[in-house]
Protein backbone atom coordinates (compact mmCIF):
# COMPACT_ATOMS: atom_id res chain seq x y z
CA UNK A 1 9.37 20.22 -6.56
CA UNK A 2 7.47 17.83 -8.98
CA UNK A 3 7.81 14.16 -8.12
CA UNK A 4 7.59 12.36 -11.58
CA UNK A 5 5.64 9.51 -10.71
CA UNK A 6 7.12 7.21 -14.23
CA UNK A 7 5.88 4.24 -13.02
CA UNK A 8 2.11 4.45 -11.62
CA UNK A 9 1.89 6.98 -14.52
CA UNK A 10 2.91 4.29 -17.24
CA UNK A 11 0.19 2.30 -15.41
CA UNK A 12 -2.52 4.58 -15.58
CA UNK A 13 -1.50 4.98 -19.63
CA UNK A 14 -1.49 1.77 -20.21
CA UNK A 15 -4.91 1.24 -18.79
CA UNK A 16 -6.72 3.73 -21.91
CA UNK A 17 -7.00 1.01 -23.66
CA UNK A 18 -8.86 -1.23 -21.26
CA UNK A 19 -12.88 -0.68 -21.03
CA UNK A 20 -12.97 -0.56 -17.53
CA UNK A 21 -13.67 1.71 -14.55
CA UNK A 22 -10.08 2.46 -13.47
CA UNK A 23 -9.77 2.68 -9.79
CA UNK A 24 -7.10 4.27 -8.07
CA UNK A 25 -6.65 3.75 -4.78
CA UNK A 26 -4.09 3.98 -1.81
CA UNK A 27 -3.15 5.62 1.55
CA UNK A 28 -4.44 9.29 2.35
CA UNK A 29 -2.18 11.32 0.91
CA UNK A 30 0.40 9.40 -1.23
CA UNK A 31 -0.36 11.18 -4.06
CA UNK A 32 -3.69 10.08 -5.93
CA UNK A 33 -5.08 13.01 -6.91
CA UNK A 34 -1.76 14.86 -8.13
CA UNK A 35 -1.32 11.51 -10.51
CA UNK A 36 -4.72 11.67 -11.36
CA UNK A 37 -5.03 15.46 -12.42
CA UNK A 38 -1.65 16.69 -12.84
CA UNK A 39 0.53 14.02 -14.18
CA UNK A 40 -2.12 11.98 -16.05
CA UNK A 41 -3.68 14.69 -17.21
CA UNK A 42 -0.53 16.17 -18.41
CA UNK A 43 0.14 13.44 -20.28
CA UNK A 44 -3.53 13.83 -22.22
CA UNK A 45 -2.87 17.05 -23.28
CA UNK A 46 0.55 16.49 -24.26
CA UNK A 47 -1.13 12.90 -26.27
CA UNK A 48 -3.04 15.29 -28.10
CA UNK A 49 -6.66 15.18 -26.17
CA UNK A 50 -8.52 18.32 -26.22
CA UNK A 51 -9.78 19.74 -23.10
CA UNK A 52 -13.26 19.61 -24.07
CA UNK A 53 -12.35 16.00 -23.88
CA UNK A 54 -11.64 16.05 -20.41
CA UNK A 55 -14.26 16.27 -18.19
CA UNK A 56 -12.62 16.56 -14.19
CA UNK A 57 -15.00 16.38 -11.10
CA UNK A 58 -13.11 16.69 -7.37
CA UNK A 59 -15.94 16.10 -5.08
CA UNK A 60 -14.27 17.19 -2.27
CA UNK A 61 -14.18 20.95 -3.39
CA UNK A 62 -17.42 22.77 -2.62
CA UNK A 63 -17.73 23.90 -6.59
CA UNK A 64 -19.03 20.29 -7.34
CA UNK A 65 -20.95 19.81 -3.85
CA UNK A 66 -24.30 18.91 -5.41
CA UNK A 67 -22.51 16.32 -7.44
CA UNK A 68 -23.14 14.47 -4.38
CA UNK A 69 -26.22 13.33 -5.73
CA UNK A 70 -26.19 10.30 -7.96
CA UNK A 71 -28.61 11.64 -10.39
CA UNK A 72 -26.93 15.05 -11.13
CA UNK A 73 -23.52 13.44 -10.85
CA UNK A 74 -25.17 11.58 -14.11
CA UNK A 75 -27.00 14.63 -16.05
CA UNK A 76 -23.84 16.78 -15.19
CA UNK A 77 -21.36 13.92 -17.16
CA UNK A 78 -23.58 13.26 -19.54
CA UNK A 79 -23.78 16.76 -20.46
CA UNK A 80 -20.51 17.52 -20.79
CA UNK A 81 -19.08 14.27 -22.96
CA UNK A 82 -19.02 15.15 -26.99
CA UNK A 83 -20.05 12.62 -28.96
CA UNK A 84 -17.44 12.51 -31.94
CA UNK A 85 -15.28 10.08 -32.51
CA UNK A 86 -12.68 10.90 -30.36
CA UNK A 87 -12.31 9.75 -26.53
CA UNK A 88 -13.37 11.56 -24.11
CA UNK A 89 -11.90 11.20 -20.18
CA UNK A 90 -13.77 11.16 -17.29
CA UNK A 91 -11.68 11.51 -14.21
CA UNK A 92 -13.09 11.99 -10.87
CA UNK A 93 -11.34 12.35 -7.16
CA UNK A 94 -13.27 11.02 -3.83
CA UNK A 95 -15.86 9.50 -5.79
CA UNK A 96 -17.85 7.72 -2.42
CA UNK A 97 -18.76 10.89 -1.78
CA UNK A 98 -21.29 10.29 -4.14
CA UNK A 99 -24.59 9.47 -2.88
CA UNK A 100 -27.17 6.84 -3.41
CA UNK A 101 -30.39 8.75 -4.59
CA UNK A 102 -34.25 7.49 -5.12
CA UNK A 103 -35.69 8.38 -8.20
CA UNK A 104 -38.64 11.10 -8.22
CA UNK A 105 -41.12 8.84 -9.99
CA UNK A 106 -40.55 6.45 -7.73
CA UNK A 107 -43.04 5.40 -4.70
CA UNK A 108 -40.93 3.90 -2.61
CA UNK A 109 -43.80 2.52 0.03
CA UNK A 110 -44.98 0.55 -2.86
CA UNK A 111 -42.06 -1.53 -3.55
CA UNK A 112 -41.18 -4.93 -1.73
CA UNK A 113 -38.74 -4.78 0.79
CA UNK A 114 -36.12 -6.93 -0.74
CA UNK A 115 -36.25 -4.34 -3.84
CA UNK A 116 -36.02 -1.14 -2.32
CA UNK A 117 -32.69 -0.82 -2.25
CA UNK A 118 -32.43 -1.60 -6.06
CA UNK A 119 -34.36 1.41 -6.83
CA UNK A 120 -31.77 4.00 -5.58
CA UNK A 121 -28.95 5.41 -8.43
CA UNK A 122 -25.82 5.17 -6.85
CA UNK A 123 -22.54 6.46 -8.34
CA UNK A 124 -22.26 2.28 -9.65
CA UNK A 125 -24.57 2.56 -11.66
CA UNK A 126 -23.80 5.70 -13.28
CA UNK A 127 -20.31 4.36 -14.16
CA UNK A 128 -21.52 1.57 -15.71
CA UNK A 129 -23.99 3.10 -17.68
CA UNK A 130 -21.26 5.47 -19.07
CA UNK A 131 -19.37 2.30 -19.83
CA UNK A 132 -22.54 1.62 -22.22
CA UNK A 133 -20.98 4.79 -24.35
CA UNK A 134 -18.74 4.85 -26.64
CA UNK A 135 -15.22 6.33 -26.34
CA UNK A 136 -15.62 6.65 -23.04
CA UNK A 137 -12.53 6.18 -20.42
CA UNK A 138 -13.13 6.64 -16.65
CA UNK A 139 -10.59 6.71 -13.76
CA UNK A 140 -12.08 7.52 -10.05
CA UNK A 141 -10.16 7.50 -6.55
CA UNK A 142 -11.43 6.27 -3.35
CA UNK A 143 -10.61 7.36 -0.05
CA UNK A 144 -9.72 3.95 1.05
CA UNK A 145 -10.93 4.45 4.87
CA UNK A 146 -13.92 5.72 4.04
CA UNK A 147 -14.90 2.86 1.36
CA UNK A 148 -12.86 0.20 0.83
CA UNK A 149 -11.71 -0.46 -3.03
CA UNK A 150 -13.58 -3.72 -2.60
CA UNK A 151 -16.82 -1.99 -1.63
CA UNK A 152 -16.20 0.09 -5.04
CA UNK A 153 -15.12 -2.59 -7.51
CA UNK A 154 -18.15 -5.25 -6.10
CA UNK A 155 -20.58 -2.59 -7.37
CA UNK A 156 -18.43 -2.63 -11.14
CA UNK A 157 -19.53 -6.41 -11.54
CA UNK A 158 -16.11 -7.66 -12.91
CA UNK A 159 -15.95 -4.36 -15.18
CA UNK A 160 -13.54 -1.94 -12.74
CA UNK A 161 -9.27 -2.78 -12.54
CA UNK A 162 -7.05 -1.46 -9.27
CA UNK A 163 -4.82 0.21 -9.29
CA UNK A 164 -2.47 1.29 -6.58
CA UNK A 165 -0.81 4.29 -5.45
CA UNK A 166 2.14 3.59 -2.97
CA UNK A 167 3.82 7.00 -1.16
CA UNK A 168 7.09 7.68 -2.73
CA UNK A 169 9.76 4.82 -3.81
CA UNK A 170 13.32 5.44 -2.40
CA UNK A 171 13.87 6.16 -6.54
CA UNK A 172 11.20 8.72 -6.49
CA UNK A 173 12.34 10.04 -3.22
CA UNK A 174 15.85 10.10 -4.08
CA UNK A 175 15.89 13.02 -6.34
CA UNK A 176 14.23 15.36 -3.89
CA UNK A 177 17.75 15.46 -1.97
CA UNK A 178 20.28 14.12 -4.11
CA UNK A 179 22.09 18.04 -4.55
CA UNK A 180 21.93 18.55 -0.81
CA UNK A 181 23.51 15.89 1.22
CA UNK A 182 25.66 12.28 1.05
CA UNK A 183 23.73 8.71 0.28
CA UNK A 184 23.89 7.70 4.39
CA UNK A 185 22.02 11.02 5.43
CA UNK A 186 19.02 10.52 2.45
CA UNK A 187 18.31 6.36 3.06
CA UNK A 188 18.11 7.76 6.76
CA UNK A 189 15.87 10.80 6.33
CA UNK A 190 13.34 8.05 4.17
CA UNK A 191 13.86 5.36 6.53
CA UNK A 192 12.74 7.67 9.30
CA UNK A 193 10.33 9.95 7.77
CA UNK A 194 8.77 7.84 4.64
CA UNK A 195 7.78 8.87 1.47
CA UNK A 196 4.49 10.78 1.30
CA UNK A 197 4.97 13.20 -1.29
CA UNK A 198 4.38 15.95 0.35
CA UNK A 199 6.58 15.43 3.28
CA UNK A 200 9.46 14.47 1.06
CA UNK A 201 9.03 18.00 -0.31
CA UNK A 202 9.36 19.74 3.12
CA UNK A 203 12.66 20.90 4.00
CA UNK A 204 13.34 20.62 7.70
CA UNK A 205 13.68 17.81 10.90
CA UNK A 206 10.78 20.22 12.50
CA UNK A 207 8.76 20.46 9.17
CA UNK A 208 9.07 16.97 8.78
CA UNK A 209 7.83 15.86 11.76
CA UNK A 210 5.01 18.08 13.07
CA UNK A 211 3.30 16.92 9.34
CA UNK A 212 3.06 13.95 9.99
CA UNK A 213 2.16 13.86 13.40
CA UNK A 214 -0.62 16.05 11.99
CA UNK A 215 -1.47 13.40 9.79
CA UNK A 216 -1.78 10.52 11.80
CA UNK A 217 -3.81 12.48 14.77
CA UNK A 218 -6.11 14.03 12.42
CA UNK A 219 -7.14 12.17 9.60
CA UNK A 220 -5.83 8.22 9.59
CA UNK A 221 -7.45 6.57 12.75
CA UNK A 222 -9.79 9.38 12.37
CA UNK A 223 -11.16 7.97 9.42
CA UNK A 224 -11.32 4.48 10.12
CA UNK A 225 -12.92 5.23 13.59
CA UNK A 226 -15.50 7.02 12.12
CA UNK A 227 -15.93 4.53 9.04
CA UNK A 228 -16.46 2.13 11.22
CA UNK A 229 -18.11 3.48 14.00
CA UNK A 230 -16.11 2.79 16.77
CA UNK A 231 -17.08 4.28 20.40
CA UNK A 232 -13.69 3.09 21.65
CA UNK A 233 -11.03 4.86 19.69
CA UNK A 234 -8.89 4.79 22.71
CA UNK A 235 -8.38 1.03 21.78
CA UNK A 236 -7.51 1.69 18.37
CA UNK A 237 -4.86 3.60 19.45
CA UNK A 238 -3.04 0.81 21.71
CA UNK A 239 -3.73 -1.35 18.76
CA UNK A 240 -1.61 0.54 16.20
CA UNK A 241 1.37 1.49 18.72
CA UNK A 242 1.36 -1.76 19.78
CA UNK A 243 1.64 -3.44 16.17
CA UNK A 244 3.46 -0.66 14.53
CA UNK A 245 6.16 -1.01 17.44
CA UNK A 246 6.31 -4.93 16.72
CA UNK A 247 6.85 -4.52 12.52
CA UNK A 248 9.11 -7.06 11.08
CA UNK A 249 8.30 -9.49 14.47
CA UNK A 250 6.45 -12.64 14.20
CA UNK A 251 2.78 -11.47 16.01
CA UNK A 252 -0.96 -12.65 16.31
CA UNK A 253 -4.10 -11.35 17.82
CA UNK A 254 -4.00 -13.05 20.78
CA UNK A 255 -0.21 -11.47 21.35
CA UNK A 256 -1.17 -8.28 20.55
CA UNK A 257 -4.15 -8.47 22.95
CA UNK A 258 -2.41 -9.61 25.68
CA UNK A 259 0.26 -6.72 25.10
CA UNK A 260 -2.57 -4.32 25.37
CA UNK A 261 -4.33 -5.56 28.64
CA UNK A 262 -0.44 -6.20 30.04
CA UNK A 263 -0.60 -2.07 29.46
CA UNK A 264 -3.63 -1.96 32.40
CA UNK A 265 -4.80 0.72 30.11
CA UNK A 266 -7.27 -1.00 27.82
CA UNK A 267 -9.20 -4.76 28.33
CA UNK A 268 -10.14 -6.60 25.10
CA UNK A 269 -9.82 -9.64 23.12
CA UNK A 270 -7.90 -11.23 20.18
CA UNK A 271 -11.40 -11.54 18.45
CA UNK A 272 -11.25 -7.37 19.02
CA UNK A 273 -8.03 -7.19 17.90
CA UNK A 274 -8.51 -9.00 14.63
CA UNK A 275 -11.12 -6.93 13.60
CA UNK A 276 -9.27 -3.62 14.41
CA UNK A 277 -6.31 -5.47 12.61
CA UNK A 278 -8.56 -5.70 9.15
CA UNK A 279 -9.42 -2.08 9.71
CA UNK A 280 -5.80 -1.26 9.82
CA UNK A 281 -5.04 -2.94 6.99
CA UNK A 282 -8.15 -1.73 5.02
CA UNK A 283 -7.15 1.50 5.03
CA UNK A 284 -3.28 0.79 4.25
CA UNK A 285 -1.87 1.60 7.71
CA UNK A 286 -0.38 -2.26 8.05
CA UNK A 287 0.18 -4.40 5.52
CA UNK A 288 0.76 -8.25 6.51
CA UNK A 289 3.11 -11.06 5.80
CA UNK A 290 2.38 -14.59 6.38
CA UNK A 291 4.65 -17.74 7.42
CA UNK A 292 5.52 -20.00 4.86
CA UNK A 293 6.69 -23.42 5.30
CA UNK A 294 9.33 -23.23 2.19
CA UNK A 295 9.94 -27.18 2.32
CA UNK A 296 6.29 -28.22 3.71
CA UNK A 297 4.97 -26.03 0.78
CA UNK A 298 1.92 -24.97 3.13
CA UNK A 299 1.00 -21.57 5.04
CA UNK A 300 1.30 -21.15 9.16
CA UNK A 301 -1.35 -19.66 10.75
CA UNK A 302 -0.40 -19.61 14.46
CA UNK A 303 1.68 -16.26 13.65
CA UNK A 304 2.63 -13.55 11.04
CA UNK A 305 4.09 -9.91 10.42
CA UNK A 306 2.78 -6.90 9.90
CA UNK A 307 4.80 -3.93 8.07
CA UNK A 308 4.16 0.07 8.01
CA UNK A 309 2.91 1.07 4.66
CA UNK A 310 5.13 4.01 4.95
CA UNK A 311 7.62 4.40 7.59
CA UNK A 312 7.40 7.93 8.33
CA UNK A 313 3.58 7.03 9.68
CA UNK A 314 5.02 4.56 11.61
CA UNK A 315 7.39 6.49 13.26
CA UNK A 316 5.60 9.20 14.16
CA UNK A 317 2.43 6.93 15.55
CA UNK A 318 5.23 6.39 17.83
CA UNK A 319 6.71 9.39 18.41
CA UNK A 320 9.76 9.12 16.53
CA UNK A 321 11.19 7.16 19.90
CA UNK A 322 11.79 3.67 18.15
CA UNK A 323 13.93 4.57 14.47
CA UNK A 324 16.24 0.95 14.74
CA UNK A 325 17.42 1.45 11.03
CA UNK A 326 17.62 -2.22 10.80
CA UNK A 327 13.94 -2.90 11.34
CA UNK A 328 13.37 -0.07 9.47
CA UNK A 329 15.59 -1.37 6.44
CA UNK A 330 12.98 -4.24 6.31
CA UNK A 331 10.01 -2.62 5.96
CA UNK A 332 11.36 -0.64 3.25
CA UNK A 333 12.36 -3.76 1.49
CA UNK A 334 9.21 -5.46 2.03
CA UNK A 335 7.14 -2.48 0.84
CA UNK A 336 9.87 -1.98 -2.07
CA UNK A 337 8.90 -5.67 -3.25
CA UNK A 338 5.42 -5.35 -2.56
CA UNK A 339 5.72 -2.04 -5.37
CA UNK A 340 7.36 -3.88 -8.10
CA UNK A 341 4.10 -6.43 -7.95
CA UNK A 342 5.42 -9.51 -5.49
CA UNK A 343 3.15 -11.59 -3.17
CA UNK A 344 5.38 -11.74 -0.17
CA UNK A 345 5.68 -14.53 2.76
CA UNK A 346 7.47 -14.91 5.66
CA UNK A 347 9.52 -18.21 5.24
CA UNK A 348 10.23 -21.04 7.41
CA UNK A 349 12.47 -23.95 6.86
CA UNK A 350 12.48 -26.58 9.01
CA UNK A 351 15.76 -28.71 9.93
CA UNK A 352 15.78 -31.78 12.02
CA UNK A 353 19.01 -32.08 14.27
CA UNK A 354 20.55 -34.68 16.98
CA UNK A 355 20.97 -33.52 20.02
CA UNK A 356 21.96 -35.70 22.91
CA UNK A 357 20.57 -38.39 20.69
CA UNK A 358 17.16 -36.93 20.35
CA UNK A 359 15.95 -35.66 17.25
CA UNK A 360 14.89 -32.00 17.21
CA UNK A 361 12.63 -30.16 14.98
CA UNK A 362 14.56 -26.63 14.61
CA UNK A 363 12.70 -23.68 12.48
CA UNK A 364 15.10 -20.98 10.88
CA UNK A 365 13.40 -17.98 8.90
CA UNK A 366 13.94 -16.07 5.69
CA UNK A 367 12.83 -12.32 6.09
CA UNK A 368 10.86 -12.57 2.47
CA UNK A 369 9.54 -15.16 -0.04
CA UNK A 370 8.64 -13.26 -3.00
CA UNK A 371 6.64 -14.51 -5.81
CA UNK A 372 5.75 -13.19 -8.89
CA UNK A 373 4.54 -15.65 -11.74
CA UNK A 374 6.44 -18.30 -12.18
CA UNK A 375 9.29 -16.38 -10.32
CA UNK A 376 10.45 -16.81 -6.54
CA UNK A 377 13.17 -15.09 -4.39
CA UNK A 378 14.48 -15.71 -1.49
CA UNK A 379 15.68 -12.47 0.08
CA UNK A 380 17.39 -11.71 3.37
CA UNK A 381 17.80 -8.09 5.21
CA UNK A 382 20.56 -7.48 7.29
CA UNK A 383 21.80 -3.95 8.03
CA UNK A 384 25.47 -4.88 8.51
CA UNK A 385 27.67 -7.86 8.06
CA UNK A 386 30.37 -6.96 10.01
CA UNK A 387 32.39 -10.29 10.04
CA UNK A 388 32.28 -13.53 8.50
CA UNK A 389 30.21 -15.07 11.89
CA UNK A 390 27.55 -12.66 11.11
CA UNK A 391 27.77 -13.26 7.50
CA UNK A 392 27.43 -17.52 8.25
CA UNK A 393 23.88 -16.87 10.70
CA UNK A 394 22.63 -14.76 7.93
CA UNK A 395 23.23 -17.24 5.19
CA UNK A 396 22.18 -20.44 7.32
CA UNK A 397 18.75 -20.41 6.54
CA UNK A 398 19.16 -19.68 2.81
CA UNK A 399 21.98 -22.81 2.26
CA UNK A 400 18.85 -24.99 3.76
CA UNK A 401 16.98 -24.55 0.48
CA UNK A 402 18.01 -26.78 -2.70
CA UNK A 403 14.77 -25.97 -4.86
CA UNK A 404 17.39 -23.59 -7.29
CA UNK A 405 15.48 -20.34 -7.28
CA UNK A 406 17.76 -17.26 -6.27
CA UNK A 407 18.75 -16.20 -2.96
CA UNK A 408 19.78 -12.40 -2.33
CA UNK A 409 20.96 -10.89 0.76
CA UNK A 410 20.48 -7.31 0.87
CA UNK A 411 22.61 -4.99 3.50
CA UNK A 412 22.89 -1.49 4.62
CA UNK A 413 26.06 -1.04 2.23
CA UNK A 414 25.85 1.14 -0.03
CA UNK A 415 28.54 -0.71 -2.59
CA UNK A 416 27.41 -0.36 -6.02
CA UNK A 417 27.85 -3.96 -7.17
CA UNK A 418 26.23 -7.17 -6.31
CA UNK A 419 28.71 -10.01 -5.56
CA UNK A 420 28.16 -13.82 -5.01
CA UNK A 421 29.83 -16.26 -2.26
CA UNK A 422 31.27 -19.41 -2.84
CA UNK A 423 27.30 -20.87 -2.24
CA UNK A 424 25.67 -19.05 -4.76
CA UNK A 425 23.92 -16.42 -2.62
CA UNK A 426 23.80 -13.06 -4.17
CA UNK A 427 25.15 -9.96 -1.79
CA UNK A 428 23.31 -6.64 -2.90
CA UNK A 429 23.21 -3.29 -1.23
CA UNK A 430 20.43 -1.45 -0.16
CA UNK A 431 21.26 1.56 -2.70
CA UNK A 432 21.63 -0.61 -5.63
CA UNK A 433 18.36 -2.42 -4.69
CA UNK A 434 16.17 0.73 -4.23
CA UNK A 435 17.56 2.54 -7.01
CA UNK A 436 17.64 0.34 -9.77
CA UNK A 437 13.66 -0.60 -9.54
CA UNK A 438 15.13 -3.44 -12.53
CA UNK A 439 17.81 -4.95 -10.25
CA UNK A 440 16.51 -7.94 -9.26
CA UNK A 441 15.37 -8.23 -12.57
CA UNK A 442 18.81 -8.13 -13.99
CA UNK A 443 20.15 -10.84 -12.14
């Protein structure tokens, strides 16, 4: 089945008209390439672009193997682009496989040491040479574990825009098994195993599963291990069980080390562990969430949260033994808001009580403080509200605030309509909300 990716394709469209190196990046396999050379393509050829016009390169197939080299990758575009009026596309897939190269007519024992580097063509400089042309549009992807997008877009001097694939939105998803089974049994089948594309296309539990347990042995922390050269892989392991068990709990390095040495499999350090933490988060495996004092208007850094770019990863890191739908509700929310283009912050509100005729300093949180523009939400997850307790410790923190932006609860209900209480707070269900990728919009 085809996904139709509407909305990173509308981006990618959108972005002919900018003179810039468009760089997509994202997770191993969400689905760069297919958007890249199927969809986008598509859309070319459909637009009215000749294939002559078109000029693909996938580095990772053997065809374009001596591509590899920075000075043929250049001769082999620049030989293939037609100069007429008309645009012509250059899109390319894995492009850090592309190799820094010296010059033949260059001696390099001759040159000063703090200018030999300068005299090798990398693939940077043949981008922004081709830039120099005229009708010339160029889109790339970067395995992110293997070079970072900053790594690519430092070498573009300002002249390079991101942007970024996600795996499948519950909308995207959706459609994939609307025909064969009720609402409850599809938000659990995402909730549990994600929304990389090609998953999402596989039929059974079994399928399912042994895929992306394939994945995440094989290729993820095999990747960043090797990126980075670590000789103790066993350590990045404990590292992402241990954070991907604690998603949607308020964390730091030093917690997470001392989780790890409590183990008595592995010793190390909270320095350690925030470096293995950025490497995580380079490549897209953990995304993180900060503490915001919502009154104090200032940022915590004693702790913060860290969410599973796609949940199916994180559950089968771990096995598939830890699928609490309610934790897993909130990373889809936060990863759902992080998609529609919100910064997103843990909030804290402080409140200052008597007690015993003592003042005390009590700290309440709101799951998410999203921010886009000028625009601010304050957005609670909670799986069920069974009774109208529940319902007051889930709206406590949220009736502390009087600064007048909105304040949405979303639940595991599947109801169609939002509704408001008597305090303003907007009640949304999770189908409505991850349907309708307008409905906060609407509001």
């Amino acid at each position: 089945m085809i996904i139709e990716r509407k909305v990173l394709l509308e981006q990618l469209i959108n972005a002919k008209s900018h003179h810039l190196v468009k760089i997509i990046t994202g997770i191993r396999r969400c689905g760069k390439s297919f958007l890249l050379f199927k969809l986008f393509k598509k859309h070319l050829v459909d637009s009215g672009i000749s294939q002559d016009h078109i000029i693909e390169i996938n580095l990772e197939n053997p065809v374009f193997k001596n591509l590899r080299n920075a000075i043929l990758f250049d001769k082999y575009i620049r030989e293939h682009i037609i100069k007429d009026d008309k645009p012509t596309f250059v899109l390319i897939d894995e492009i850090q496989l592309v190799g820094k190269v010296l010059p033949p007519d260059i001696d390099i024992s001759k040159v000063h040491p703090d200018d030999k580097e300068n005299m090798y063509v990398t693939f940077h400089d043949v981008l922004n040479g081709l830039l120099n042309e005229d009708n010339i549009n160029i889109y790339i992807t970067g395995s992110n574990a293997k070079m970072l997008s900053s790594d690519i877009a430092t070498g573009f001097r300002g002249r390079s825009e991101n942007i970024e694939v996600t795996p499948l939105s519950f909308a995207e998803f959706y459609p994939t098994m609307e025909n064969q089974c009720e609402f409850p049994e599809i938000i659990r089948n995402y909730f549990v195993y994600g929304g990389l594309p090609e998953c999402a296309n596989l039929k059974t539990i079994n399928e399912k599963e042994k895929y992306l347990l394939n994945l995440v042995q094989t290729i993820y922390l095999k990747d960043i291990a090797e990126r980075h050269h670590l000789h103790n892989d066993g350590l990045l392991d404990a590292l992402t069980n241990t954070a991907m068990s604690m998603i949607g709990g308020l964390t730091n390095p030093n917690k997470l080390a001392n989780a790890i040495v409590s183990s008595g499999v592995y010793k190390t350090n909270p320095t350690t562990v925030s470096k293995y933490l950025s490497y995580l988060e380079n490549a897209f495996l953990l995304l993180q969430a900060k503490r915001y004092d919502v009154k104090g208007k200032r940022y915590l850094s004693n702790t913060c949260k860290y969410y599973a770019s796609d949940t199916g990863i994180r559950n089968a890191r771990l096995n598939f033994r830890q699928n609490e739908l309610s934790h897993l509700m909130e990373n889809v929310i936060y990863n759902e808001l992080r998609r529609r283009g919100y910064s997103i912050d843990v909030g804290i509100v402080e409140k200052i009580n008597t007690v015993d005729n003592k003042k005390v300093r009590l700290y309440y949180e709101i799951d998410f403080v999203a921010t886009r523009a000028n625009e601010k939400i304050y957005i609670q997850s909670a799986f069920n509200i069974p009774d109208n307790e529940k319902r007051e410790q889930e709206t406590y923190s949220l009736r502390q605030i009087n600064d007048g932006f909105r304040k949405i609860i979303i639940t595991g209900d599947a109801y169609e309509k939002p509704w408001r209480d008597e305090n303003g707070i907007l009640f949304m269900g999770i189908k409505a909300f991850l349907l309708d990728t307008k409905s906060l919009d609407l509001l």
